[in-house]
Protein backbone atom coordinates (compact mmCIF):
# COMPACT_ATOMS: atom_id res chain seq x y z
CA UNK A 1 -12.27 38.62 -0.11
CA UNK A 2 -10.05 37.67 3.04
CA UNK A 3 -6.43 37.50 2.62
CA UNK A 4 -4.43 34.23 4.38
CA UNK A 5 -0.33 35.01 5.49
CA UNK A 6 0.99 31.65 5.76
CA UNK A 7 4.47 30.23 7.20
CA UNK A 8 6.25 27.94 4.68
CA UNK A 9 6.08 25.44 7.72
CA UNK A 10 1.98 25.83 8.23
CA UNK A 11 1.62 25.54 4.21
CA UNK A 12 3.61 22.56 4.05
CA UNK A 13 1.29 21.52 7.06
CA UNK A 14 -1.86 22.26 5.02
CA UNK A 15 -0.40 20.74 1.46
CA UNK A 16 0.26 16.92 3.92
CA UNK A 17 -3.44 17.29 5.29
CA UNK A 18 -5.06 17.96 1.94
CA UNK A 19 -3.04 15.40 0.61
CA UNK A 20 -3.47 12.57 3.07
CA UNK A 21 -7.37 13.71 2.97
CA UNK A 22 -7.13 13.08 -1.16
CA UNK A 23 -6.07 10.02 -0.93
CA UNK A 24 -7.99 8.36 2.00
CA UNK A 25 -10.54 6.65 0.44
CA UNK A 26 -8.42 5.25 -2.27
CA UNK A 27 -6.21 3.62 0.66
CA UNK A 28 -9.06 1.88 2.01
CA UNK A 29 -10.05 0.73 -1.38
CA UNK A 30 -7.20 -1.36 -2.00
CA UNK A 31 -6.60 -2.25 1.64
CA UNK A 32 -10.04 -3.86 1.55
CA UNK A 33 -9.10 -5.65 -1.81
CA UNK A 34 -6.03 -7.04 -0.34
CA UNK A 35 -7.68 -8.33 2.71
CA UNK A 36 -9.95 -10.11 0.73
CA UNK A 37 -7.56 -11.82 -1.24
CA UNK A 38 -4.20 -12.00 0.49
CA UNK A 39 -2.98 -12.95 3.68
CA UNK A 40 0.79 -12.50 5.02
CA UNK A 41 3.23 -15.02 5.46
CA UNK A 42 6.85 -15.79 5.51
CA UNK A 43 8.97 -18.56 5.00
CA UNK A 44 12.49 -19.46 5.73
CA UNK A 45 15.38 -20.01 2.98
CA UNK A 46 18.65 -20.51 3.00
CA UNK A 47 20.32 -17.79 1.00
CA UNK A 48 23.57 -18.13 -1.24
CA UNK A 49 25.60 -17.81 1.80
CA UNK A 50 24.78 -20.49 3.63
CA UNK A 51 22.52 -18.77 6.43
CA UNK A 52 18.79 -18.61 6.95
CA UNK A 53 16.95 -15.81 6.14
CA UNK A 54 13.50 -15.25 6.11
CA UNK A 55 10.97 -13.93 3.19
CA UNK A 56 7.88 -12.32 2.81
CA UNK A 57 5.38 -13.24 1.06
CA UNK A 58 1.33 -12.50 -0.26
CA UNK A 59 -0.70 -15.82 0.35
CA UNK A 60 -3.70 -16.45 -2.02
CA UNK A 61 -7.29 -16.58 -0.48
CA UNK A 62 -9.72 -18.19 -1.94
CA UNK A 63 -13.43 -16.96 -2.21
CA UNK A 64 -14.11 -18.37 1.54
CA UNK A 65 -11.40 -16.63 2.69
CA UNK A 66 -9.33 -19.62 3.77
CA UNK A 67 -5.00 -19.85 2.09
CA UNK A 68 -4.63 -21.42 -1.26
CA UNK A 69 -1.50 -23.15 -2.17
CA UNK A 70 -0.67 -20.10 -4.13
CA UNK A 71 2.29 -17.71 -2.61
CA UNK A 72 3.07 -14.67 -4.30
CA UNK A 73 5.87 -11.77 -4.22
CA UNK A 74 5.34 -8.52 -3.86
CA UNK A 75 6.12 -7.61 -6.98
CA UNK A 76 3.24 -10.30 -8.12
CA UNK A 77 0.62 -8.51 -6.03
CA UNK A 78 2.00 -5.43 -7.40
CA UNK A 79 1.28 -6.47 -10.51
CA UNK A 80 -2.82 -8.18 -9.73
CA UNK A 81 -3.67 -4.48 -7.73
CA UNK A 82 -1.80 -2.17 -10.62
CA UNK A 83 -4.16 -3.88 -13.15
CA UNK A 84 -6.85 -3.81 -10.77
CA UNK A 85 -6.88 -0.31 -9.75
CA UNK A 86 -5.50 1.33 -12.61
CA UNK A 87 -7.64 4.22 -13.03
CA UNK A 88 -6.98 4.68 -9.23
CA UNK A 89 -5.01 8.48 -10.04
CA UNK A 90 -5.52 9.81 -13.58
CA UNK A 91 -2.89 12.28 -13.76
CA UNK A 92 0.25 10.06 -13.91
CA UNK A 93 0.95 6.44 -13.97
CA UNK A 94 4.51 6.74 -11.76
CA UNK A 95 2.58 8.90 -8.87
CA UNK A 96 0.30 5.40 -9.60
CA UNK A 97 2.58 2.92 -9.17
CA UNK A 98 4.59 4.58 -6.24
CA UNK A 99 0.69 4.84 -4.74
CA UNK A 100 0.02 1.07 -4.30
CA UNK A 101 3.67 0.23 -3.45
CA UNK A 102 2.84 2.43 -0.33
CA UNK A 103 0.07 0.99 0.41
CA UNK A 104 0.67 -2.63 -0.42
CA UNK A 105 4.52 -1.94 1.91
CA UNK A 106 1.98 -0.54 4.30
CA UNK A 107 -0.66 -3.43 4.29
CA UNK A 108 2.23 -5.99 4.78
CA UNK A 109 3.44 -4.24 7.71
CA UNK A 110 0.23 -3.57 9.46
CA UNK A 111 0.99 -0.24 9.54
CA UNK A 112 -2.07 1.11 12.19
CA UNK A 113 -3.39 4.32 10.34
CA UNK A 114 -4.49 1.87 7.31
CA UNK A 115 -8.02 1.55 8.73
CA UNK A 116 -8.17 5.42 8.60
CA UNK A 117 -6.94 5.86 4.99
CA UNK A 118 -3.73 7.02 6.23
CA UNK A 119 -0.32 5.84 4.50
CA UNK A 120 2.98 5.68 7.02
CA UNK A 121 4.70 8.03 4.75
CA UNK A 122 3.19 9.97 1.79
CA UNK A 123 6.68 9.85 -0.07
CA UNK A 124 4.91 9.25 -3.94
């Protein structure tokens, strides 16, 4: 049996790469799903102040991939990949939740490690 001396900093370094490694796959799982079924979009309204702002929002595919007349909030998608995937981490349902909101913040950003299974932060 070998003994390991680790720095706090190299441990926390080896805890974030087992980590990101864990959840990879299940990154790219729902990533797929919501380029399958949602594209991004925004639209302009004028808030209660008077001035323009702009808002997000998911826009429904359909099963040729072309936009639907259906636009959806985040907290909508939230709710179609939550009861989609929600078996996606068995231990606990907030880790869950705080899991796709990553991912689905990530996905409408086009953050670049997505492809890779990587998340922009892992702060669940």
């Amino acid at each position: 049996m070998k003994t390991f001396i680790l720095s706090e900093n190299k441990l926390n370094e080896l805890k974030k790469s087992i980590i990101k490694e864990s959840y990879g796959d299940k990154v790219v799982l729902i990533k797929k799903f919501l380029d399958n079924n949602f594209m991004r979009a925004k639209f302009t309204q004028t808030g209660d102040d008077g001035l323009k702002k702009s808002i997000g929002v998911f826009v429904q595919l359909d099963d040729n991939h072309l936009p639907t007349d259906s636009q959806l909030t985040a907290d909508s998608v939230f709710d179609i990949v939550q009861d989609k995937f929600n078996k996606i981490l068995n231990n606990d349902n907030k880790e869950r939740d705080r899991f796709i909101i990553r991912v689905i913040k990530d996905w409408y950003n086009n953050e670049k490690g997505l492809n890779d299974g990587n998340l922009s932060a892992y702060d669940f």
